[in-house]
Each structure stands twice: as structure tokens, then as C-alpha cells.
C-alpha atoms as a PDB file:
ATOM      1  CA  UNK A   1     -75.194  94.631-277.967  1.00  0.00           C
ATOM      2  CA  UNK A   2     -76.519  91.769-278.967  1.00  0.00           C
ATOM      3  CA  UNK A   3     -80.603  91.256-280.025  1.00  0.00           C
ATOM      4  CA  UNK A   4     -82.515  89.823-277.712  1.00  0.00           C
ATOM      5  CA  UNK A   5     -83.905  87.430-280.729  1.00  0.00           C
ATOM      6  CA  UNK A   6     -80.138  86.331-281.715  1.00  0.00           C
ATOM      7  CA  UNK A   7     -79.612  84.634-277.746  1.00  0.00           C
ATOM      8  CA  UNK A   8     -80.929  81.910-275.815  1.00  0.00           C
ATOM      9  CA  UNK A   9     -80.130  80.499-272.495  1.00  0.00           C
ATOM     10  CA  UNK A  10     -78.345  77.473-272.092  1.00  0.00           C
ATOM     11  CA  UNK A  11     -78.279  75.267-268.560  1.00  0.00           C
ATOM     12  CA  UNK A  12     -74.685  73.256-268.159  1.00  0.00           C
ATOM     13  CA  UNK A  13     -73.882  70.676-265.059  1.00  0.00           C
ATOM     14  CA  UNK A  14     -70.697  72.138-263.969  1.00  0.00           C
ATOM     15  CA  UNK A  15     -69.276  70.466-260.711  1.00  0.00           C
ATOM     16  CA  UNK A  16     -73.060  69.750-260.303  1.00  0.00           C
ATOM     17  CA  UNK A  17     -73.985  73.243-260.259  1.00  0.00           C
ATOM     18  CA  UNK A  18     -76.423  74.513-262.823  1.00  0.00           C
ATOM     19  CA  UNK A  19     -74.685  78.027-264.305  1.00  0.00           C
ATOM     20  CA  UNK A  20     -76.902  79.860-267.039  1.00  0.00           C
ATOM     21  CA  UNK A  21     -75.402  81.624-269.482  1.00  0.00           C
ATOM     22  CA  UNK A  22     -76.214  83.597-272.585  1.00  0.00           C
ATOM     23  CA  UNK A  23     -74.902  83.334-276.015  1.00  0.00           C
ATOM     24  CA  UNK A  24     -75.728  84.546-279.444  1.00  0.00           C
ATOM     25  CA  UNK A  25     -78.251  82.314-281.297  1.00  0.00           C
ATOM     26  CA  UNK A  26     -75.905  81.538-284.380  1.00  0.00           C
ATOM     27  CA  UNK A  27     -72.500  81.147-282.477  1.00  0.00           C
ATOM     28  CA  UNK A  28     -70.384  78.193-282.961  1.00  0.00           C
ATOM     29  CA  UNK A  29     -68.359  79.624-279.436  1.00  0.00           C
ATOM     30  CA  UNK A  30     -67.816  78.277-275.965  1.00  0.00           C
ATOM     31  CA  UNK A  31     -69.664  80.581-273.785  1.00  0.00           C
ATOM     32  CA  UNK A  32     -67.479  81.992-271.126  1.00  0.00           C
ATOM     33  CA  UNK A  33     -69.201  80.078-268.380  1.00  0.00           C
ATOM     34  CA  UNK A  34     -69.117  76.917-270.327  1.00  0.00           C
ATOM     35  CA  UNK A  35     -66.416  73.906-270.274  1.00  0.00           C
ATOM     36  CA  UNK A  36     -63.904  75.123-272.713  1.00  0.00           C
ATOM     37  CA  UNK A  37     -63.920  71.618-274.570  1.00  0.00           C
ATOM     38  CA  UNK A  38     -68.187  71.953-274.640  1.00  0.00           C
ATOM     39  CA  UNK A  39     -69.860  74.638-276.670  1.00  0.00           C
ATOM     40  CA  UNK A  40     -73.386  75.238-276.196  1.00  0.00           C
ATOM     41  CA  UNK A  41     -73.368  74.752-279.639  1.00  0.00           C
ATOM     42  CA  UNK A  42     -72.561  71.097-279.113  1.00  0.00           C
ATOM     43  CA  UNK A  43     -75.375  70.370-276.696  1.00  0.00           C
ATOM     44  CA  UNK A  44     -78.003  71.997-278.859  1.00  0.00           C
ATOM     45  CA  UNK A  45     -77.310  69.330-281.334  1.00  0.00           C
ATOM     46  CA  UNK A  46     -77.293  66.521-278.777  1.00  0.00           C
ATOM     47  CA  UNK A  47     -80.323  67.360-277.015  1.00  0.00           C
ATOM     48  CA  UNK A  48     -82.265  66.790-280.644  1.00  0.00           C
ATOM     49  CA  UNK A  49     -81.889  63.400-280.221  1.00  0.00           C
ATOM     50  CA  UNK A  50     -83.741  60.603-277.763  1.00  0.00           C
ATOM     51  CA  UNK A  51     -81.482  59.843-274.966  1.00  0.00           C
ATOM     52  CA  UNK A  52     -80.883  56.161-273.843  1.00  0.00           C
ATOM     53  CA  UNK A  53     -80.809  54.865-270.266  1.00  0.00           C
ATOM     54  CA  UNK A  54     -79.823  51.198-270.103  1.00  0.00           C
ATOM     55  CA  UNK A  55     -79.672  49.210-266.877  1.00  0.00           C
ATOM     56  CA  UNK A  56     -80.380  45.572-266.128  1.00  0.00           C
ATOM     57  CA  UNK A  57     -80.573  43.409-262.682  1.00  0.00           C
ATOM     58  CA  UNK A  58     -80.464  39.355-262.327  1.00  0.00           C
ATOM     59  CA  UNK A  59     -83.766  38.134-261.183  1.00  0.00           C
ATOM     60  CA  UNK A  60     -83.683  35.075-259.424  1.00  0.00           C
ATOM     61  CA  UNK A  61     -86.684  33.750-261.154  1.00  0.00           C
ATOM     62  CA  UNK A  62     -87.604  31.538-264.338  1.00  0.00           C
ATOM     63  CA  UNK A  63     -88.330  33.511-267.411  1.00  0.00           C
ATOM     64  CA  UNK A  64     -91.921  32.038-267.304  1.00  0.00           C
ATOM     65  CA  UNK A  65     -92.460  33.481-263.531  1.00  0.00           C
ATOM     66  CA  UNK A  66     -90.442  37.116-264.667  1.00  0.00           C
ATOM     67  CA  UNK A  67     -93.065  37.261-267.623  1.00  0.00           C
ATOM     68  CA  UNK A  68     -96.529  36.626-265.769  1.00  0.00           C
ATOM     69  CA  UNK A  69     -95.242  39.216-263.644  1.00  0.00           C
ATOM     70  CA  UNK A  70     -94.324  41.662-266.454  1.00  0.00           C
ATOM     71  CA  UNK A  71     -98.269  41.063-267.911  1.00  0.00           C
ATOM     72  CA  UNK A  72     -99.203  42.993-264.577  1.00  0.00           C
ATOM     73  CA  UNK A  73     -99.923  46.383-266.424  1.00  0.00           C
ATOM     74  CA  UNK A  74    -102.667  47.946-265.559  1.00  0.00           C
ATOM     75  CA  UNK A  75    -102.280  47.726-261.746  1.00  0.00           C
ATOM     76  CA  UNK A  76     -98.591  47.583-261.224  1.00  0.00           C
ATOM     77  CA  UNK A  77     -99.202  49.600-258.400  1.00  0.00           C
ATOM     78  CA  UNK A  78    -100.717  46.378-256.591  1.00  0.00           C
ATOM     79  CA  UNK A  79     -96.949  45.461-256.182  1.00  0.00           C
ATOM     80  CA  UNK A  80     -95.071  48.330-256.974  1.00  0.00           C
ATOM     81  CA  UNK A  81     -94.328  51.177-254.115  1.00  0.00           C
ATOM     82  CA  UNK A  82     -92.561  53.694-257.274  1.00  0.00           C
ATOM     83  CA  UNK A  83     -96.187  53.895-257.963  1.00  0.00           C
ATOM     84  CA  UNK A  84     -98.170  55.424-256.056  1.00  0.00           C
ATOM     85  CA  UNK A  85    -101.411  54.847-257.783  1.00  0.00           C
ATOM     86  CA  UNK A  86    -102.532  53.214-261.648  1.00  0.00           C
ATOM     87  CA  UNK A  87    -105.252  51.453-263.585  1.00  0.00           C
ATOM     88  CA  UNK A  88    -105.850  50.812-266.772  1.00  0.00           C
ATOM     89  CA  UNK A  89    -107.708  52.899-269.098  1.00  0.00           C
ATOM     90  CA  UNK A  90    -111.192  52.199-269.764  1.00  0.00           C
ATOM     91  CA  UNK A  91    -111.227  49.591-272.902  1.00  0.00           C
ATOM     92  CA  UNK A  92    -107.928  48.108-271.725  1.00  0.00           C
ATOM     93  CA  UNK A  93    -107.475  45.604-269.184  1.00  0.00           C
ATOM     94  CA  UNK A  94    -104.756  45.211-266.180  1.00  0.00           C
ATOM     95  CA  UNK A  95    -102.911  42.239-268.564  1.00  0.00           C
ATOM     96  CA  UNK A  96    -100.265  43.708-270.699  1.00  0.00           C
ATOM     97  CA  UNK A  97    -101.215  43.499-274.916  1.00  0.00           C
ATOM     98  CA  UNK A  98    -101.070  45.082-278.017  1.00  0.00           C
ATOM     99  CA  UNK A  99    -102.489  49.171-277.316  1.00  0.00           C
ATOM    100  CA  UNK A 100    -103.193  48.779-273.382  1.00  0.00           C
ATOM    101  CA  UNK A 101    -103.579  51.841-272.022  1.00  0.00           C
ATOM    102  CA  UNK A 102    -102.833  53.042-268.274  1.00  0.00           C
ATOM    103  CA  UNK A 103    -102.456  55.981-266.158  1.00  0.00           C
ATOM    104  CA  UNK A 104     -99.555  56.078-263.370  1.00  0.00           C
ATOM    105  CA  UNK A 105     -99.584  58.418-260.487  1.00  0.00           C
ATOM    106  CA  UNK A 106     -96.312  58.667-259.358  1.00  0.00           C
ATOM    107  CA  UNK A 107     -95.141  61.014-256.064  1.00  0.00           C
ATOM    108  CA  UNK A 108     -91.388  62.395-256.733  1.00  0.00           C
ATOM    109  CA  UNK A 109     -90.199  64.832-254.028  1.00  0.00           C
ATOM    110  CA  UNK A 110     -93.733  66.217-253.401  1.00  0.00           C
ATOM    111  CA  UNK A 111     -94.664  66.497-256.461  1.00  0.00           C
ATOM    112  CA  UNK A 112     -97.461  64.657-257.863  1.00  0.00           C
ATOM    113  CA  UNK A 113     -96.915  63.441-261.713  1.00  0.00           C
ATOM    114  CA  UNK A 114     -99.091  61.893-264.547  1.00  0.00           C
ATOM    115  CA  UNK A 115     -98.175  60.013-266.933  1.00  0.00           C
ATOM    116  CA  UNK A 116    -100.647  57.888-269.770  1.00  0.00           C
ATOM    117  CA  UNK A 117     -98.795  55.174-271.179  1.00  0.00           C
ATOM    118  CA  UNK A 118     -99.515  52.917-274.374  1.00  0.00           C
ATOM    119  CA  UNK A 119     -97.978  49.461-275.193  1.00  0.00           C
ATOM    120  CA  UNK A 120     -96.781  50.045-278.574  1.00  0.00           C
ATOM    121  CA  UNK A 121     -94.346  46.491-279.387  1.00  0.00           C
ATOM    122  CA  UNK A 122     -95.023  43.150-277.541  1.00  0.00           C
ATOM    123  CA  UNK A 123     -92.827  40.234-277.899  1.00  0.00           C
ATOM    124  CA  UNK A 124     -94.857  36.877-276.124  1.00  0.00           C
ATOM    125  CA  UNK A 125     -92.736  35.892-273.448  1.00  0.00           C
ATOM    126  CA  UNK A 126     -89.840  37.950-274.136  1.00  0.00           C
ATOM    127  CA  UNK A 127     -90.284  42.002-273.796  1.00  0.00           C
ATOM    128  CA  UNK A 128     -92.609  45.063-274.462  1.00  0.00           C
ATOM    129  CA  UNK A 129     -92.280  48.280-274.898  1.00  0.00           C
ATOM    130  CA  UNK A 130     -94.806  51.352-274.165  1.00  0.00           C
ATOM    131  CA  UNK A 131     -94.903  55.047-274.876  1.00  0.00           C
ATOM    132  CA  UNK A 132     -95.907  58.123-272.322  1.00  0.00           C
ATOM    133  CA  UNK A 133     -98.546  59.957-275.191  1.00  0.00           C
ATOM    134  CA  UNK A 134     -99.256  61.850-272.274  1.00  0.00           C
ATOM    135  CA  UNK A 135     -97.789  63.647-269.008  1.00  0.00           C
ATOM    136  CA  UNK A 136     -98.604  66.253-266.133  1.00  0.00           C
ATOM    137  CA  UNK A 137     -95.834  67.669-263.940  1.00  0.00           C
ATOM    138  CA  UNK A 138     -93.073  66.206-265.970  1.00  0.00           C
ATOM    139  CA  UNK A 139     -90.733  68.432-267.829  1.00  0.00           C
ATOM    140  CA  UNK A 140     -91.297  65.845-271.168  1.00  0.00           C
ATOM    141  CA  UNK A 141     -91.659  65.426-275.245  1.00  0.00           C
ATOM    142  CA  UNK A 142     -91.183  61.974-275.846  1.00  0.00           C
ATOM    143  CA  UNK A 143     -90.287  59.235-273.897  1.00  0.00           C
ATOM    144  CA  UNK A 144     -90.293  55.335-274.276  1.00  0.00           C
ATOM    145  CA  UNK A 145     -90.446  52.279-271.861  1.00  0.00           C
ATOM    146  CA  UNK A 146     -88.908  49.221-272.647  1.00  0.00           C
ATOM    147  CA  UNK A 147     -88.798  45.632-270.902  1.00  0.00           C
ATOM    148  CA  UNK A 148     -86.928  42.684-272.249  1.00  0.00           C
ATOM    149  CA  UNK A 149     -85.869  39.406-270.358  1.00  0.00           C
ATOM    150  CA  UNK A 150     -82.249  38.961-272.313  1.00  0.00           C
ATOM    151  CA  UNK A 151     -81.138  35.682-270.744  1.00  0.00           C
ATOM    152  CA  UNK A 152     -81.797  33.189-268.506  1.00  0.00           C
ATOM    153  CA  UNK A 153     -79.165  30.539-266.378  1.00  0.00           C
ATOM    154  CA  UNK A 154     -80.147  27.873-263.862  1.00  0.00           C
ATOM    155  CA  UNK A 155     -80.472  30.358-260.834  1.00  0.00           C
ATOM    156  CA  UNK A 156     -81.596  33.619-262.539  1.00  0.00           C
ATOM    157  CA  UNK A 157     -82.980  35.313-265.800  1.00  0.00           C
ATOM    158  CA  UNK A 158     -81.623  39.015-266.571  1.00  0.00           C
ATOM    159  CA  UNK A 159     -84.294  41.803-266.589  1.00  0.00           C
ATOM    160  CA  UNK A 160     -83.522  44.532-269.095  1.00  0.00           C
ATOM    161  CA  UNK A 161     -85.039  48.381-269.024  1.00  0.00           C
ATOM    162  CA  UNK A 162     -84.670  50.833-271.691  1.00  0.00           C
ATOM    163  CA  UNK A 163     -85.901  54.446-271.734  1.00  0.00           C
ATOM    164  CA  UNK A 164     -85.867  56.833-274.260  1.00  0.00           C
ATOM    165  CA  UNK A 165     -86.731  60.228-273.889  1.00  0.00           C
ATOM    166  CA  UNK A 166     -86.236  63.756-274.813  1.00  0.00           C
ATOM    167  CA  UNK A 167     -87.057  66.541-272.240  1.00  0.00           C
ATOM    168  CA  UNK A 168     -88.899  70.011-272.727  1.00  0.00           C
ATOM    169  CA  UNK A 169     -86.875  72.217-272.912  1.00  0.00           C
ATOM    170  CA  UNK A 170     -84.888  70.316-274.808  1.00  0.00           C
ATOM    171  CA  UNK A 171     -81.747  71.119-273.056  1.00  0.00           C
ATOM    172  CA  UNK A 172     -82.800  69.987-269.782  1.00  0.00           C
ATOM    173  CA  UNK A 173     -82.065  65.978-271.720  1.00  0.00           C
ATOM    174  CA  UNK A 174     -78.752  65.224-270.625  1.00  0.00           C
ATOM    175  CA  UNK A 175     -79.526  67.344-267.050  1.00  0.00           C
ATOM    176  CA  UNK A 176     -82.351  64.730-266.510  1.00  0.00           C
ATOM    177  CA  UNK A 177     -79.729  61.552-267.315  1.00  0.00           C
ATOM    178  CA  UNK A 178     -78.845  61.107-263.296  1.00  0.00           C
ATOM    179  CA  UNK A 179     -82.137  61.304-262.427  1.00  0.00           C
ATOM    180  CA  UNK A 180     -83.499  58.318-264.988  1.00  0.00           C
ATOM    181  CA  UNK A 181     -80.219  56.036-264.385  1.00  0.00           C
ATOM    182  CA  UNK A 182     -81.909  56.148-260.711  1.00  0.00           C
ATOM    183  CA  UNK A 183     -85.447  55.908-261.678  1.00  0.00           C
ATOM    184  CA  UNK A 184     -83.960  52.889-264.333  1.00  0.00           C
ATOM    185  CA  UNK A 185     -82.849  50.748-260.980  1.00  0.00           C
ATOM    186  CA  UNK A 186     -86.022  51.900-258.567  1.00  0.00           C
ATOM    187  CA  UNK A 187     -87.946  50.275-261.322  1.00  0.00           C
ATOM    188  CA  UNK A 188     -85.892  47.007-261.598  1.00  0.00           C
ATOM    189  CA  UNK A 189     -85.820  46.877-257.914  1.00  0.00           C
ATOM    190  CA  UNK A 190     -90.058  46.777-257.486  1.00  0.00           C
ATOM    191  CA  UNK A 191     -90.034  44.372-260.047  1.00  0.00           C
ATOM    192  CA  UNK A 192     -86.639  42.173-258.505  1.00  0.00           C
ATOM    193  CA  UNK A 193     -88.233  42.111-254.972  1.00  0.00           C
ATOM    194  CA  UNK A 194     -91.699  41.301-255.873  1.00  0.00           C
ATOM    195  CA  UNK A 195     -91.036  38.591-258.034  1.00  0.00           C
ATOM    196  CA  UNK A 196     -88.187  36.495-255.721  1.00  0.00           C
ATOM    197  CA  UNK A 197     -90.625  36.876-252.406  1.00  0.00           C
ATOM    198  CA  UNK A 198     -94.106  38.039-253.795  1.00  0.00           C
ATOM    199  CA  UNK A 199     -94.194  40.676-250.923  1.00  0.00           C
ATOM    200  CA  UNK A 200     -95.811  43.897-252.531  1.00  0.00           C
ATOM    201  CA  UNK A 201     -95.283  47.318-252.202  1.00  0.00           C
ATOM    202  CA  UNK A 202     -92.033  47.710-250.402  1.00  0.00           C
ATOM    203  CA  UNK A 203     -90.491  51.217-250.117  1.00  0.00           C
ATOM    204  CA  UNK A 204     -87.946  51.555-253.128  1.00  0.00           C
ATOM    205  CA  UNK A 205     -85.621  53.106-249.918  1.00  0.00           C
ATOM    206  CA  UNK A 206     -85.884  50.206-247.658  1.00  0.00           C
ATOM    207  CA  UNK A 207     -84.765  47.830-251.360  1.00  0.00           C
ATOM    208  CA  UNK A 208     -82.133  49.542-252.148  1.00  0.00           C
ATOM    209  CA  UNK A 209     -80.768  49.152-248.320  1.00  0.00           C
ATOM    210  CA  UNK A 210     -81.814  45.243-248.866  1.00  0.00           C
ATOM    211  CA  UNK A 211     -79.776  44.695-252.086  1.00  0.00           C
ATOM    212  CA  UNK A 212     -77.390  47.178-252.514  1.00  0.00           C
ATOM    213  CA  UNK A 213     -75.742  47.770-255.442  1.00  0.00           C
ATOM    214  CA  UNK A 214     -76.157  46.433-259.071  1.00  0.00           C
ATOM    215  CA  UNK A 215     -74.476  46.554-262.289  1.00  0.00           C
ATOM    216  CA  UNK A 216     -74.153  50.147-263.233  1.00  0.00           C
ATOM    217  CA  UNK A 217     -76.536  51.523-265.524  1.00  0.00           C
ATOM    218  CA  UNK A 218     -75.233  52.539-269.322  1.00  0.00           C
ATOM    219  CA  UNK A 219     -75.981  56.109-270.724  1.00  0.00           C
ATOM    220  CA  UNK A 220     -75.890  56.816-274.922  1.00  0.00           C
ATOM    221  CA  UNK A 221     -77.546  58.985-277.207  1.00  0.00           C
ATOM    222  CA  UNK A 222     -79.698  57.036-280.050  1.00  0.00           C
END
């Protein structure tokens, strides 16, 4: 028999199930319930790592219009139905800078999630990028926003995301990927809709009926 201190439990997407299995703690096996080509060796290593969700969406906008409405921080709620509720934290302001702090209250499936955020890079004109320092409801320990306009033509400018993030437990990481690629393109959606019409607060649903699909979002390990 095996110590109970030598074995952890491992969660695999198999045929998007969720099977647990159990394994000894220095084994370099498959498990028995695992993939034969995937140890759970393998994605105890991965999971140490930040995990990258890329996606980007044309914008029929200037870059000058994209960016004033990228410097709406604070209360991106004003515009954006994916939030339910933010404001900036006292000291801050609603314009995006150098250490603005906000809180987000965001509704996902009934449950009701926190999450303080910090603008930690800031490009003028061109991209920022915040951290979550800290969460409620959210299965996190680390995670990082990132905004960058890439490119611009004579009918649209590109609109890049990036997050970063590791979950807690740290093998729920590449479970969570599916669920950020979609939270990636809800995001890029608010933002898409709000700046081409100015109409605020449209349900991410009734978007993703209005503009269907997009260019698929890109998942690596950094």
C-alpha cells in the first residue's frame, strides 16, 4: 500500500470528462486512468508555469478612438455588460495610468467574483497591462491582463488581449484554458461593440449572436 503522504490527486480532461485518479508522489508513470501518451508527471511540470491565452478582433475604429476607450478603467462597467459592477480604488481615478487601482464585480454562472486589479506597464497610445493582486471566488495565484492595439489599416485597427495566469490548485491551469479562450473574446466583444456604435452595456450573449465568429484564439505556455 502506498502512504497516504507519497500520493496526490490529479484532475485530467478526458473526452471532457474530469476522471481523478491517484498516483504515487515520486512516480514518473501514466496513471491507469490517464492518456497513455500524458503522465501526471508531465502536467505537474506544466502547470508550474503561467499559461497564455491570446486572441485578437478587428475594431473598426482609429487607433486614437480604440485608445480613449481603453483609458476607461475605473468604470468599464459604464460600457461593459461582462462587468457587472467596478470603480476605481480610492487614490486612483477612472482614467487608465501608471498603479490605477480597481475592483471588478463580475457574475459567472451565479457566482459572484472579485477581483482587484493594478496597472503595472503602460505604453501611451499603444497597450497596458494590469495584474489581479487580489481575488474572491476565483480558483487563482497569479494572473495578468494585457491590452495592445497591434495594427491599424484604413477601415480597422486590431485589438490584442493577453492573459496570463496560473490557477490554485495548480492543476486546475490547463482545465481553466476553455474557459479564458471564451472569457478572452467576451472581453474583445464589450470593447468591439462599444467602440463601433457607442451603445453600452449590451449582453455579451446577444454580441456574440450579432458578430459571430472571430479569429480563433491561440493557447501556449510561457
Amino acid at each position: 500500500m502506498i502512504p497516504v503522504h507519497h500520493m496526490q490527486i490529479c484532475t485530467l480532461t478526458m473526452h471532457k470528462r474530469l476522471y481523478k485518479c491517484v498516483i504515487a508522489h515520486r512516480s514518473m508513470k501514466s496513471c491507469r486512468m490517464c492518456s497513455p501518451s500524458f503522465s501526471c508527471h508531465q502536467i505537474r511540470n506544466q502547470t508550474m508555469k503561467l499559461k497564455k491565452i491570446h486572441y485578437e478582433m478587428p475594431i473598426r475604429v482609429t487607433r486614437e478612438v480604440l485608445w480613449k476607450v481603453l483609458l476607461q478603467y475605473g468604470d468599464v462597467s459604464a460600457f461593459h455588460a461582462g462587468v457587472a459592477r467596478s470603480f476605481h480604488v480610492e487614490g486612483s481615478r477612472n482614467e487608465a495610468s501608471i498603479g490605477c487601482e480597481r475592483v471588478c464585480q463580475i457574475v459567472d454562472l451565479g457566482l459572484h467574483i472579485t477581483l482587484k486589479e493594478r496597472i503595472v506597464e503602460l505604453v501611451e497610445g499603444s497597450s497596458y497591462k494590469y495584474e489581479v493582486y487580489e481575488w474572491k471566488n476565483f480558483p487563482l495565484r497569479e494572473m495578468y491582463f494585457e491590452f495592445r492595439i497591434s495594427g491599424s489599416t484604413a477601415t480597422h485597427t486590431i485589438l490584442e488581449i493577453n492573459i496570463d495566469y496560473q490557477a490554485k490548485p495548480a492543476f486546475l491551469t490547463p482545465l481553466m484554458a476553455g474557459k479564458m479562450k471564451r472569457l478572452a473574446r467576451d472581453v474583445l466583444l464589450g470593447y468591439k461593440h462599444y467602440a463601433e456604435t457607442g451603445e453600452t452595456r449590451v449582453p455579451i450573449g446577444k454580441l456574440k449572436a450579432m458578430y459571430g465568429s472571430h479569429p480563433s484564439a491561440e493557447v501556449q505556455v510561457v
